[in-house]
N, C-alpha and C. Protein backbone atom coordinates (compact mmCIF):
# COMPACT_ATOMS: atom_id res chain seq x y z
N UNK A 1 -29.55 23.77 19.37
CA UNK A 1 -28.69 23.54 18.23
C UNK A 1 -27.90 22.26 18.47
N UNK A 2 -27.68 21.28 17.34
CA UNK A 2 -27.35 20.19 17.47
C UNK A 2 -25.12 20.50 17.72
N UNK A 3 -25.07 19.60 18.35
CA UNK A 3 -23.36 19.24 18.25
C UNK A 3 -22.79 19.48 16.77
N UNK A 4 -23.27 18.34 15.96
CA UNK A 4 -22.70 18.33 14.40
C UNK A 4 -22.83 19.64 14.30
N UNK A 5 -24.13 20.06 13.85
CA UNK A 5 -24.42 21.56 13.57
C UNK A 5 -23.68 23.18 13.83
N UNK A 6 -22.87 22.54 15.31
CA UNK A 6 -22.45 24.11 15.79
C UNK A 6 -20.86 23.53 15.28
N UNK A 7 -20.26 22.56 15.12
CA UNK A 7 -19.18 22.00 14.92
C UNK A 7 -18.82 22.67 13.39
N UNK A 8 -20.02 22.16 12.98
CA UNK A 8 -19.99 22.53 11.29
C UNK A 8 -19.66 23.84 11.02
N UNK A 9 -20.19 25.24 12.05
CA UNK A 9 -20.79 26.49 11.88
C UNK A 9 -19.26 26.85 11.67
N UNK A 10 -18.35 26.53 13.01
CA UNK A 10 -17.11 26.63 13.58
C UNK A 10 -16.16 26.95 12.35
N UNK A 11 -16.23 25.41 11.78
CA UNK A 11 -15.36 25.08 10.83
C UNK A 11 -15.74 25.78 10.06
N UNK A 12 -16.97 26.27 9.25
CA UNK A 12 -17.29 26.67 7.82
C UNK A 12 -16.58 28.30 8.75
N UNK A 13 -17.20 28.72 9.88
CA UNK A 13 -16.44 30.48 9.62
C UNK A 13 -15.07 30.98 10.02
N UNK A 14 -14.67 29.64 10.76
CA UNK A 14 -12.83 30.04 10.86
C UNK A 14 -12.65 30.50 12.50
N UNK A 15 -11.94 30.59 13.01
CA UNK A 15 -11.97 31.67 14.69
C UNK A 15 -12.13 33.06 14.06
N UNK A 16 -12.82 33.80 14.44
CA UNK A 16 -13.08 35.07 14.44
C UNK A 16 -12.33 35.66 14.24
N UNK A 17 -12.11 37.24 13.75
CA UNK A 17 -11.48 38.16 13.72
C UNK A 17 -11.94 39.19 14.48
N UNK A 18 -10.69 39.93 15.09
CA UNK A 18 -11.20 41.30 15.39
C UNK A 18 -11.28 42.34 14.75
N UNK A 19 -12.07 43.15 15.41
CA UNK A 19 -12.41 44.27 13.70
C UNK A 19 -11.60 44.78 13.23
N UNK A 20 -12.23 45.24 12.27
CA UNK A 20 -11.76 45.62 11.13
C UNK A 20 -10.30 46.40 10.57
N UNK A 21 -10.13 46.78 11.92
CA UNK A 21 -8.43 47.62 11.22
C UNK A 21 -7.24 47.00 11.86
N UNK A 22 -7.66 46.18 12.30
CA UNK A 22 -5.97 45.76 13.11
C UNK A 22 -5.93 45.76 14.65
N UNK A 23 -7.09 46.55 14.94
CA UNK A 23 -6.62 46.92 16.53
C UNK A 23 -7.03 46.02 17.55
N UNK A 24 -6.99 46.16 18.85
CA UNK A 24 -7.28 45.39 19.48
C UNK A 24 -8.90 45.64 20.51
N UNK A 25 -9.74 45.47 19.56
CA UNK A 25 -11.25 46.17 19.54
C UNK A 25 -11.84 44.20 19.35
N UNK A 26 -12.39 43.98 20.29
CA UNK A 26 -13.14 42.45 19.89
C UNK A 26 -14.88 42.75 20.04
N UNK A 27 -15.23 41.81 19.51
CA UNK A 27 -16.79 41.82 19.45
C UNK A 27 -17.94 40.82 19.88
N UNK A 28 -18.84 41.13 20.88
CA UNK A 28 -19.22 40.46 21.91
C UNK A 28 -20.48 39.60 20.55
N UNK A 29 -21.10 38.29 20.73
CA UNK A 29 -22.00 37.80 20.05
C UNK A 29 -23.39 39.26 19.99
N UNK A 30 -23.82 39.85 20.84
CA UNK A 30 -24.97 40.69 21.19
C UNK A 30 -24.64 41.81 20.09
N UNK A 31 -25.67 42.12 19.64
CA UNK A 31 -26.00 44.07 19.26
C UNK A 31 -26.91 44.54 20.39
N UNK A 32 -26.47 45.22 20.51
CA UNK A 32 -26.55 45.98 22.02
C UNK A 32 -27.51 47.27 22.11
N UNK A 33 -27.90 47.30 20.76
CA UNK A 33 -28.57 48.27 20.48
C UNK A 33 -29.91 47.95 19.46
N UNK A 34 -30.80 49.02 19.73
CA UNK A 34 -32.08 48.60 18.56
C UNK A 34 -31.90 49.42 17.55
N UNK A 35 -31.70 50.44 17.00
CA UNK A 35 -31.48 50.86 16.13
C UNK A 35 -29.92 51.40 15.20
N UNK A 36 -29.30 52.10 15.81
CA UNK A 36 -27.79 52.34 16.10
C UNK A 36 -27.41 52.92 17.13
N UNK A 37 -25.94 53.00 17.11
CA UNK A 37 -25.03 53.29 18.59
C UNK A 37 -23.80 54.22 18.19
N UNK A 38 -23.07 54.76 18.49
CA UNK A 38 -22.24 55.68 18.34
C UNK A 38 -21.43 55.54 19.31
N UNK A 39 -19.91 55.46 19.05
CA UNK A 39 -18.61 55.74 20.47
C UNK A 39 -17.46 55.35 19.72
N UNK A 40 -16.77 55.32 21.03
CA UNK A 40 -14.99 55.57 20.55
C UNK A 40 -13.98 54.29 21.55
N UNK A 41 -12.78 53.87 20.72
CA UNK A 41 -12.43 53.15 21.63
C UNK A 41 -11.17 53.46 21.27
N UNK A 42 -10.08 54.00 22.56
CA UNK A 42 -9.04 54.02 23.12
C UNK A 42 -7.86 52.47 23.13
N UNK A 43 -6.86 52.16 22.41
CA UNK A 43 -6.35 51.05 22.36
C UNK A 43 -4.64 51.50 22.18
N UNK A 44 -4.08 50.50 23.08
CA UNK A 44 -2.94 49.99 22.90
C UNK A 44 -1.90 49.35 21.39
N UNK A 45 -2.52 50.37 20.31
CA UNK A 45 -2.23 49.70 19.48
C UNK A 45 -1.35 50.81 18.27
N UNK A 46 0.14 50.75 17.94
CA UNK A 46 1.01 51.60 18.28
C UNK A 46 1.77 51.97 19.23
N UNK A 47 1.58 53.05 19.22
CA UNK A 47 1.83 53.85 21.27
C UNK A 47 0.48 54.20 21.43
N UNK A 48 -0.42 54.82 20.64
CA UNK A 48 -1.67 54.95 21.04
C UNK A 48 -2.67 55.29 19.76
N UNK A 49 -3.93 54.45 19.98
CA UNK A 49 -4.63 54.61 18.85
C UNK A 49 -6.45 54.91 19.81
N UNK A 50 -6.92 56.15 18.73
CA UNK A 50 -8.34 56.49 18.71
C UNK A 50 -9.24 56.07 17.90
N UNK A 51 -10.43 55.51 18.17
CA UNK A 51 -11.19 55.52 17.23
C UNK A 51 -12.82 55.57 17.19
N UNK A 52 -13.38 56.20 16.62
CA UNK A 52 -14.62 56.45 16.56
C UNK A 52 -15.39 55.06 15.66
N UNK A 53 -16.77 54.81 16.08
CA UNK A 53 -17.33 54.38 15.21
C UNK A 53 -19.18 54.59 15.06
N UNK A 54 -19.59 54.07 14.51
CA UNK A 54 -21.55 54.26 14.11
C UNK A 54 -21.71 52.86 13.83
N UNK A 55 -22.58 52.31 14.48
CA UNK A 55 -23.55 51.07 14.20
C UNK A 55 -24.63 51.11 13.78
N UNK A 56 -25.32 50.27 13.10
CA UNK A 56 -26.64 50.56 12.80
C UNK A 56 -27.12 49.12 12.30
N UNK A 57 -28.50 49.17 12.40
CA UNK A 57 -29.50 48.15 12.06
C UNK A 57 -30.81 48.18 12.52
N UNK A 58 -31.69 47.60 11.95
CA UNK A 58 -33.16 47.50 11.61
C UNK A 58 -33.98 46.92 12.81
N UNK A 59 -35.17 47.60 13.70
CA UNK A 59 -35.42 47.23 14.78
C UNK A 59 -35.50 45.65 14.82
N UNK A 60 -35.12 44.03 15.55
CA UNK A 60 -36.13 43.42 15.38
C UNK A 60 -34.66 42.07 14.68
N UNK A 61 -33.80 43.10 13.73
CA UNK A 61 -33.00 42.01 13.17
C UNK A 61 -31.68 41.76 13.70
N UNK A 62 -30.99 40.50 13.23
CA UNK A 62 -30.31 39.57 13.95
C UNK A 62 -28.74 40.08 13.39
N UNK A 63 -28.70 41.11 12.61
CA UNK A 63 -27.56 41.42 11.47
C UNK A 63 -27.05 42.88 12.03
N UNK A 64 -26.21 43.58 12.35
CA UNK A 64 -25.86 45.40 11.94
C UNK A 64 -24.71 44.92 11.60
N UNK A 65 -23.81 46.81 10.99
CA UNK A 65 -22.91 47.40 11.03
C UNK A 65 -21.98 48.08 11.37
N UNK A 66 -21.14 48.33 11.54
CA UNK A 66 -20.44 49.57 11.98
C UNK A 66 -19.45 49.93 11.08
N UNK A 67 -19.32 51.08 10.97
CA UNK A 67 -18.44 51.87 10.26
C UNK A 67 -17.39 52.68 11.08
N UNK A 68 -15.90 52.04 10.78
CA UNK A 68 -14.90 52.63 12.18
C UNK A 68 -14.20 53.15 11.46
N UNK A 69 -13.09 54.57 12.40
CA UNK A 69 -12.31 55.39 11.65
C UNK A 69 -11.55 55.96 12.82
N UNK A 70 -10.52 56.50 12.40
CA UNK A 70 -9.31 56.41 13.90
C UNK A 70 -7.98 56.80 13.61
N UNK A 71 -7.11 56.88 14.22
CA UNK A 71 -5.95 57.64 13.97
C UNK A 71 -4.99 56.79 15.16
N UNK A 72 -3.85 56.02 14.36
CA UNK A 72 -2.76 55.42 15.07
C UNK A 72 -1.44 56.15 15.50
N UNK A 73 -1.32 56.76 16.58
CA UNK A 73 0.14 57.10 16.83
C UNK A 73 0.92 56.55 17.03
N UNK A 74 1.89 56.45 16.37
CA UNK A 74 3.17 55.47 16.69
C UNK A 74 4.60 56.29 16.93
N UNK A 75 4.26 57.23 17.28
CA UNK A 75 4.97 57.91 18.54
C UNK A 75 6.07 58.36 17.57
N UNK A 76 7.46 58.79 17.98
CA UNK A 76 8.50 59.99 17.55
C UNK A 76 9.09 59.33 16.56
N UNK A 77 9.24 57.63 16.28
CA UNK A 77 10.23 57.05 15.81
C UNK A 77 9.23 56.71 14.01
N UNK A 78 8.05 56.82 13.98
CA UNK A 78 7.17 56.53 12.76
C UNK A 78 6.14 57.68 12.68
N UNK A 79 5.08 57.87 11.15
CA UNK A 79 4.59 58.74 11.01
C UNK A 79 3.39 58.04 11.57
N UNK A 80 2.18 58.88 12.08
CA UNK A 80 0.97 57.70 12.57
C UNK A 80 0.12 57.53 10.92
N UNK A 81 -0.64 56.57 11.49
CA UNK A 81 -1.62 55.91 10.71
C UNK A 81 -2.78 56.39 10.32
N UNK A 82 -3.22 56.61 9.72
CA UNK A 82 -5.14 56.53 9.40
C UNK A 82 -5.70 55.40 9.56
N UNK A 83 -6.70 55.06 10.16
CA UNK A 83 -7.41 53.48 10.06
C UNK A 83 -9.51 53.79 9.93
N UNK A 84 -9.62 52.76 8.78
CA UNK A 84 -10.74 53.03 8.32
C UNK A 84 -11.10 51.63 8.37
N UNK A 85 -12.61 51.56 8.70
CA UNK A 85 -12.99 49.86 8.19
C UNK A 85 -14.86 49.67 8.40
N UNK A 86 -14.87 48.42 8.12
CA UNK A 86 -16.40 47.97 8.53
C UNK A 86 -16.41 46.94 8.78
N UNK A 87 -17.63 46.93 10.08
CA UNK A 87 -17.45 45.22 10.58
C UNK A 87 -18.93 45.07 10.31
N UNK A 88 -19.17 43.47 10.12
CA UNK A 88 -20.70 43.43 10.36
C UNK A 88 -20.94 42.10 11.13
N UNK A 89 -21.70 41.71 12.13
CA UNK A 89 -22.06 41.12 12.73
C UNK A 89 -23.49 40.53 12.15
N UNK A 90 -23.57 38.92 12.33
CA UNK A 90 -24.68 38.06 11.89
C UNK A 90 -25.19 37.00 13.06
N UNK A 91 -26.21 37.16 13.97
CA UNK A 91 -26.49 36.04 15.18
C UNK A 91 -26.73 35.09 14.51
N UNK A 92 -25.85 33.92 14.94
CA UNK A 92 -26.26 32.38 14.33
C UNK A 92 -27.11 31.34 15.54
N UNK A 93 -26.11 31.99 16.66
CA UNK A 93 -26.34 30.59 17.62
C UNK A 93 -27.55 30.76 18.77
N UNK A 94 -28.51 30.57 19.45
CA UNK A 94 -28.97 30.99 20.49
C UNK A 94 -28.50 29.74 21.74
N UNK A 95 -28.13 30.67 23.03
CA UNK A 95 -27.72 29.30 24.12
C UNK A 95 -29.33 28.73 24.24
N UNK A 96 -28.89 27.06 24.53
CA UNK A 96 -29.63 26.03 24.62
C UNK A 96 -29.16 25.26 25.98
N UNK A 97 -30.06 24.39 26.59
CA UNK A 97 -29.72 23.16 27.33
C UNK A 97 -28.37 22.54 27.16
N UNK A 98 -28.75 22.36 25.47
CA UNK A 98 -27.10 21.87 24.95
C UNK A 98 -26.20 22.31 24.56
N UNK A 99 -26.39 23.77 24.36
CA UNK A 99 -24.87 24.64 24.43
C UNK A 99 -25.43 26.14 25.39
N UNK A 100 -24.61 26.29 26.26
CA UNK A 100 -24.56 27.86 27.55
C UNK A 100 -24.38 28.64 26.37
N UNK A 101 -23.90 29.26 25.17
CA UNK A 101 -23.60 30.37 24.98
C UNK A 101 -24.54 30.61 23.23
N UNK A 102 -24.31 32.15 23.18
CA UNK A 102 -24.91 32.78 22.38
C UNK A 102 -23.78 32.66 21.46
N UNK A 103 -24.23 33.04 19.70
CA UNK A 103 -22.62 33.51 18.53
C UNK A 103 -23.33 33.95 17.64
N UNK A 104 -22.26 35.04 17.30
CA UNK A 104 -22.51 35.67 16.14
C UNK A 104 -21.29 35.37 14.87
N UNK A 105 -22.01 35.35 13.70
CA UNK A 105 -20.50 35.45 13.02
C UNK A 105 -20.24 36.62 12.90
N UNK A 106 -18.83 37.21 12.65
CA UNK A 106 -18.29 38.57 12.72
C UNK A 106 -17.33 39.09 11.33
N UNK A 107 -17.70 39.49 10.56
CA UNK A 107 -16.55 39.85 9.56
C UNK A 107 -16.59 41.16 8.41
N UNK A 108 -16.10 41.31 8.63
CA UNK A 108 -15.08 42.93 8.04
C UNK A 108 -14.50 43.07 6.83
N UNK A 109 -13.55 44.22 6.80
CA UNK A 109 -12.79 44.68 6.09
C UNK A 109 -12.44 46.24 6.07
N UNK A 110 -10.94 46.40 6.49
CA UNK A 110 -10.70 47.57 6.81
C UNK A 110 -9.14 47.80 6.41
N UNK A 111 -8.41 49.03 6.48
CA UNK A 111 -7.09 49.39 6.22
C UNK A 111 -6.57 50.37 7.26
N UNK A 112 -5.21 50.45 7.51
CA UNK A 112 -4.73 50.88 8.21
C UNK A 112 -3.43 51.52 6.62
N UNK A 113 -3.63 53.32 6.56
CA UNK A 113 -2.96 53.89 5.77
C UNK A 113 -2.41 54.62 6.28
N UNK A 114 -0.73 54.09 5.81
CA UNK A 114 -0.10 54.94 6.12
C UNK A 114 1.82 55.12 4.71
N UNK A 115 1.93 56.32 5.14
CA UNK A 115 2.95 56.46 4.01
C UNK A 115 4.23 55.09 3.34
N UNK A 116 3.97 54.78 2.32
CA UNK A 116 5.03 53.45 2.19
C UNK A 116 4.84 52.20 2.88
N UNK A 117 3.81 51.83 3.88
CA UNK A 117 3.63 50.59 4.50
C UNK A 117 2.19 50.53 5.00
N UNK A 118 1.00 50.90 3.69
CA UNK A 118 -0.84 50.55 4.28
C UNK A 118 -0.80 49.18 4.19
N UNK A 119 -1.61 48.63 5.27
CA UNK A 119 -2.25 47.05 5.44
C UNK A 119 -3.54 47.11 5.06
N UNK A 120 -4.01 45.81 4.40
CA UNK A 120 -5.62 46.16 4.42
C UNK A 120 -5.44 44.66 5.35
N UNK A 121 -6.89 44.80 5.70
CA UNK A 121 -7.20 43.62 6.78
C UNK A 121 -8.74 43.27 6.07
N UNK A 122 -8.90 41.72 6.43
CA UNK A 122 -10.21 40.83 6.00
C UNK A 122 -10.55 40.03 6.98
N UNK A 123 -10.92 40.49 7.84
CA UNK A 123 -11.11 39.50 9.12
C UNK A 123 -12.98 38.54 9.47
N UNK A 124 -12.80 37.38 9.42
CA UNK A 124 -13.97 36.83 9.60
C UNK A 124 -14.41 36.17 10.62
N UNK A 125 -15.14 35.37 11.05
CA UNK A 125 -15.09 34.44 12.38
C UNK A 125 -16.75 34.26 13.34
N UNK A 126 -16.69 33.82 14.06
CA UNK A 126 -17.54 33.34 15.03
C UNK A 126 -17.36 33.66 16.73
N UNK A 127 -17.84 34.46 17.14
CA UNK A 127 -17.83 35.49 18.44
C UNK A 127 -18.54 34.25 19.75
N UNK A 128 -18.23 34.08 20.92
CA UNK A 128 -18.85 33.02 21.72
C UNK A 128 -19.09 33.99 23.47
N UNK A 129 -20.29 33.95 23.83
CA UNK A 129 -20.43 34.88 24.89
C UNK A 129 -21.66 34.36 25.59
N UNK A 130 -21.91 35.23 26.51
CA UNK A 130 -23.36 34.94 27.36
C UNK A 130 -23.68 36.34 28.09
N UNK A 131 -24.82 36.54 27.91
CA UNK A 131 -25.14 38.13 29.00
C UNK A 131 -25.53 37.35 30.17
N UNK A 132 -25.28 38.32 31.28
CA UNK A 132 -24.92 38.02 32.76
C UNK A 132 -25.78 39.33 33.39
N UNK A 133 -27.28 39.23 33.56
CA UNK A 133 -28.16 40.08 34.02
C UNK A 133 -28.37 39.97 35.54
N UNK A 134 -28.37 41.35 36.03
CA UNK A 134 -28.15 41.23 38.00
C UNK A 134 -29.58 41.66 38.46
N UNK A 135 -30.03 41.07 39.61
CA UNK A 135 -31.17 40.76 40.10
C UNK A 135 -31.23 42.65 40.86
N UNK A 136 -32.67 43.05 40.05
CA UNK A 136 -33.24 44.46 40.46
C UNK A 136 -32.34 45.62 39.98
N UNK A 137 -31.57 45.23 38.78
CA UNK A 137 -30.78 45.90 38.04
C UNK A 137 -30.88 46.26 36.52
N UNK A 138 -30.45 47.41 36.31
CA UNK A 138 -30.04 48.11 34.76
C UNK A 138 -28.96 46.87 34.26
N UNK A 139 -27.86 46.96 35.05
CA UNK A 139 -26.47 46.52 34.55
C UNK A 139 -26.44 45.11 34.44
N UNK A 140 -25.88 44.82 33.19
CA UNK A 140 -25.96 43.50 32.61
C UNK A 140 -24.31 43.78 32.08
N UNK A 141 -23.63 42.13 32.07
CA UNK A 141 -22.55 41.85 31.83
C UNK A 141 -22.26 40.94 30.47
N UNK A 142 -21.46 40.75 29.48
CA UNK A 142 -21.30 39.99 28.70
C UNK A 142 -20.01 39.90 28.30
N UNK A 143 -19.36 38.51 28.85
CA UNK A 143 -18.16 38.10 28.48
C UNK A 143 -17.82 37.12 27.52
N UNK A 144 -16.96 36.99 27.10
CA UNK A 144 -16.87 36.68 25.80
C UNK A 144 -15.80 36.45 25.32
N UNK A 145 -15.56 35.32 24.18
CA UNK A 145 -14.16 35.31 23.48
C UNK A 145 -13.71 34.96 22.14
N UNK A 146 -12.80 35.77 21.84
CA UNK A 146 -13.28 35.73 19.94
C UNK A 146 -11.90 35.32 19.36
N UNK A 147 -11.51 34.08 18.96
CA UNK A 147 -10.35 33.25 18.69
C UNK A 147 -10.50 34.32 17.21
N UNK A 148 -9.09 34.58 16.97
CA UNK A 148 -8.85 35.47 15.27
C UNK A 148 -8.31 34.47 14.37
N UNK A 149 -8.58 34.74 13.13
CA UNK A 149 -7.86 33.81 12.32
C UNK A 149 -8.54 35.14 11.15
N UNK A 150 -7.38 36.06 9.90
CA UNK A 150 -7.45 36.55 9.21
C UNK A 150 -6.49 37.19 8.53
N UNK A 151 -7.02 37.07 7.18
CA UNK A 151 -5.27 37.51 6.36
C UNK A 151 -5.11 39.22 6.36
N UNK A 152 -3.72 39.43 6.32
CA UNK A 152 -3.20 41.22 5.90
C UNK A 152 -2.41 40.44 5.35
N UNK A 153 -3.16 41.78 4.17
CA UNK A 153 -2.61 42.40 3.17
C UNK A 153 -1.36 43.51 3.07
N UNK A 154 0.00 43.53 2.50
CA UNK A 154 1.00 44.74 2.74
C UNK A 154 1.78 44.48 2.19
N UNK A 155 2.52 45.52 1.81
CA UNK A 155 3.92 45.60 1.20
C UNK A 155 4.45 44.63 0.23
N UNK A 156 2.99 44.23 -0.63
CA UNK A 156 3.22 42.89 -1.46
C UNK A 156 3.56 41.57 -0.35
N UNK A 157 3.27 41.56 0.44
CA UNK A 157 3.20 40.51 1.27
C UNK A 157 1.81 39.98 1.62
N UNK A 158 1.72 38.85 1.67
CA UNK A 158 0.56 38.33 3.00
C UNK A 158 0.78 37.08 3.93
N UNK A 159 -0.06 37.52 5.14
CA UNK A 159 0.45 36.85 6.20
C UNK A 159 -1.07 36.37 6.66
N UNK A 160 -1.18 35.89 8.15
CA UNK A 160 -2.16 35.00 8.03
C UNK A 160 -2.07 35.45 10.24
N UNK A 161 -2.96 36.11 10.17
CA UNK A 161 -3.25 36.99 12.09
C UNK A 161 -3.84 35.51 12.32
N UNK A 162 -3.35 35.47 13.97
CA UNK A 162 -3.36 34.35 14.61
C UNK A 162 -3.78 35.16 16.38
N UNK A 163 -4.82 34.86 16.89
CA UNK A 163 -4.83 35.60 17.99
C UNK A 163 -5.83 34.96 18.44
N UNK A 164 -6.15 35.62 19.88
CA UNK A 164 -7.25 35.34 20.68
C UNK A 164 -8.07 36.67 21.67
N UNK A 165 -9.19 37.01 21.23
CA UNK A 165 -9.60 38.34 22.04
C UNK A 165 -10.38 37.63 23.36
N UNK A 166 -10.41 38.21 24.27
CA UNK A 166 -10.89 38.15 25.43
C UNK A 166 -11.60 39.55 25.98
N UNK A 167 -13.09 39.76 25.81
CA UNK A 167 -13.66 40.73 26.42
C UNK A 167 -14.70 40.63 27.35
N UNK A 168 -15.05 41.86 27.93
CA UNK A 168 -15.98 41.99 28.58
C UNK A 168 -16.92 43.38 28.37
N UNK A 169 -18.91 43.18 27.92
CA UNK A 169 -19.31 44.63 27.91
C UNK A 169 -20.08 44.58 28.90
N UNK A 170 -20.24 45.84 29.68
CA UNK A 170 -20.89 46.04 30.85
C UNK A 170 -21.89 47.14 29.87
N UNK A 171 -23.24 46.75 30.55
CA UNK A 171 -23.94 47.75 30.30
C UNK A 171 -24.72 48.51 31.26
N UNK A 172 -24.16 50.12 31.25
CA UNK A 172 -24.86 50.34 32.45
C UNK A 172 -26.51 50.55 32.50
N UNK A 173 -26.91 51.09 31.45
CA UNK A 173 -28.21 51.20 31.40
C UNK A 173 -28.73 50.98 29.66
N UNK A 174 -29.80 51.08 29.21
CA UNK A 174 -30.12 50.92 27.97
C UNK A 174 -29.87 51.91 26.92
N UNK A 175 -28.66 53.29 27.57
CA UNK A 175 -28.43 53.31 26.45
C UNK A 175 -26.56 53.90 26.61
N UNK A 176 -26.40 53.06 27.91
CA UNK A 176 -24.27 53.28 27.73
C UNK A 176 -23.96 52.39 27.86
N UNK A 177 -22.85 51.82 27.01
CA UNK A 177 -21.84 50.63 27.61
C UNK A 177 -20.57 50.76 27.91
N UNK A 178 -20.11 50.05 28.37
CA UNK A 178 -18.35 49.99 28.77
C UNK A 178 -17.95 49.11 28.03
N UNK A 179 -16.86 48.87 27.41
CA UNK A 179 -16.20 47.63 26.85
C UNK A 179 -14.94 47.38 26.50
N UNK A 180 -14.07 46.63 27.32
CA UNK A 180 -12.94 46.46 27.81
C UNK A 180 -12.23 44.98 26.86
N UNK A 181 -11.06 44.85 26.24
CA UNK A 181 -10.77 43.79 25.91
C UNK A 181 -9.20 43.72 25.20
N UNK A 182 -8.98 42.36 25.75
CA UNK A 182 -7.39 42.05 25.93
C UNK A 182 -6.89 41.40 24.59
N UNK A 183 -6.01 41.69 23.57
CA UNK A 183 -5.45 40.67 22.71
C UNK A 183 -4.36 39.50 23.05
N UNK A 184 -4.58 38.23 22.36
CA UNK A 184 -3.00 37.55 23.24
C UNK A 184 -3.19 37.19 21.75
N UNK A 185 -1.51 37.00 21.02
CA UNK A 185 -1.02 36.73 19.90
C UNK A 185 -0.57 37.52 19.05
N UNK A 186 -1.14 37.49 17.85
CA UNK A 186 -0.25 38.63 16.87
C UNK A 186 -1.32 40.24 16.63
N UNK A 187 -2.71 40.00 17.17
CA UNK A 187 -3.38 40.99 17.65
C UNK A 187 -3.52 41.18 19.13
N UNK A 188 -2.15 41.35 19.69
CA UNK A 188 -2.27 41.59 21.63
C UNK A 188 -2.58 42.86 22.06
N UNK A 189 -2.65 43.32 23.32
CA UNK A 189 -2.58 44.68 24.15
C UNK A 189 -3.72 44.79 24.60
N UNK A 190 -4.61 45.58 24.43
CA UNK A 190 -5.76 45.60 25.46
C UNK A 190 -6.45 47.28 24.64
N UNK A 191 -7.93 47.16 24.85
CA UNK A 191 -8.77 48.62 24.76
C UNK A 191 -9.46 48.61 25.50
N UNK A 192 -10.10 50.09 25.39
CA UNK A 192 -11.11 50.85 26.40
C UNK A 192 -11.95 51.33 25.45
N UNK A 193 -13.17 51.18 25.81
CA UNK A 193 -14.59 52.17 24.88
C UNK A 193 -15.45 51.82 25.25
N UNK A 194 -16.51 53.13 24.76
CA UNK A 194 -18.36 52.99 25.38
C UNK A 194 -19.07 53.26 24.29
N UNK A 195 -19.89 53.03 24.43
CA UNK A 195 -20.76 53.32 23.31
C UNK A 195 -22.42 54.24 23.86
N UNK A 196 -23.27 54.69 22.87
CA UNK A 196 -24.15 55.46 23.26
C UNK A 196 -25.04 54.80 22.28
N UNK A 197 -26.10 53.64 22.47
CA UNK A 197 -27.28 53.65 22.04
C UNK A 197 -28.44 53.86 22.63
N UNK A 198 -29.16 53.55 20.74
CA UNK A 198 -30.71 53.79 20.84
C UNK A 198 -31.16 52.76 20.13
């Protein structure tokens, strides 16, 4: 892929967003799976937030989904949250000679409901990573980093998320992963989750 070309990609999709509800859940360039995947990710976001999700897509193609749903506690002092959303992932980039890394574009739309103060979120962007495969091994690594740039929606307000995700997915075999990742900015804190594909 040419310089101009990936320059162009950049600019036309914005820094990435993280998915879809607010939390601090980032998304590696890879689908990790051939058909769909199923799991949950544990986050720092509140005092503590759960969330389940389902991926899916077509053996072979460069595009899936996921459909996420979850529950925000925000502990004694607020009521918690509901959080619902969908992300979808699109591979644009393959690494070359002239660029080390893989990208996907990444973008969503999800809400975080809750009594007198729901956000909806529209998050879009471009994901930048590389898998890191170990000699006579299952386990493969992919680190990665997904600059945010996306508007919420609330309280007759809108504002404009400014962040930077930093992750890492370990995969232990072809069909568990681990996936760990840090927010710095106005989406910060850090999650935990695995997933189960096929």
């Amino acid at each position: 892929m040419s310089r101009k070309l990936l320059l162009a990609l950049l600019l036309a999709a914005g820094p990435a967003a993280a998915q879809s509800t607010g939390s601090p859940v980032f998304h590696a360039p890879y689908r990790p799976f051939e058909r769909h995947e199923f799991g949950a990710n544990v986050s720092d976001y509140g005092n503590i937030t759960i969330e389940g999700f389902y991926g899916f897509s077509e053996s072979g193609a460069k595009w899936d989904v996921s459909l996420r749903a979850g529950i925000q506690d925000n502990g004694g002092c607020c009521k918690s949250a509901a959080l619902a959303g969908v992300d979808a992932r699109f591979r644009v980039i393959e690494q070359s000679r002239d660029f080390p890394l893989d990208g996907a574009i990444i973008a969503g739309a999800g809400v975080r409901l809750i009594s007198g103060g729901s956000t909806l979120f529209i998050p879009f962007g471009l994901s930048l990573g590389r898998r890191v495969n170990f000699s006579h091994s299952t386990v493969s690594l992919v680190p990665y980093a997904e600059p945010v740039l996306g508007p919420r929606f609330g309280n007759g307000d809108t504002d404009l998320i400014v962040a930077l995700g930093l992750g890492a997915d370990l995969r232990i075999n072809h069909r568990v992963e681990l996936r760990v990742a840090v927010g710095i900015g106005d989406i910060g804190d850090f999650s935990v989750g695995f997933a189960l594909t096929r």
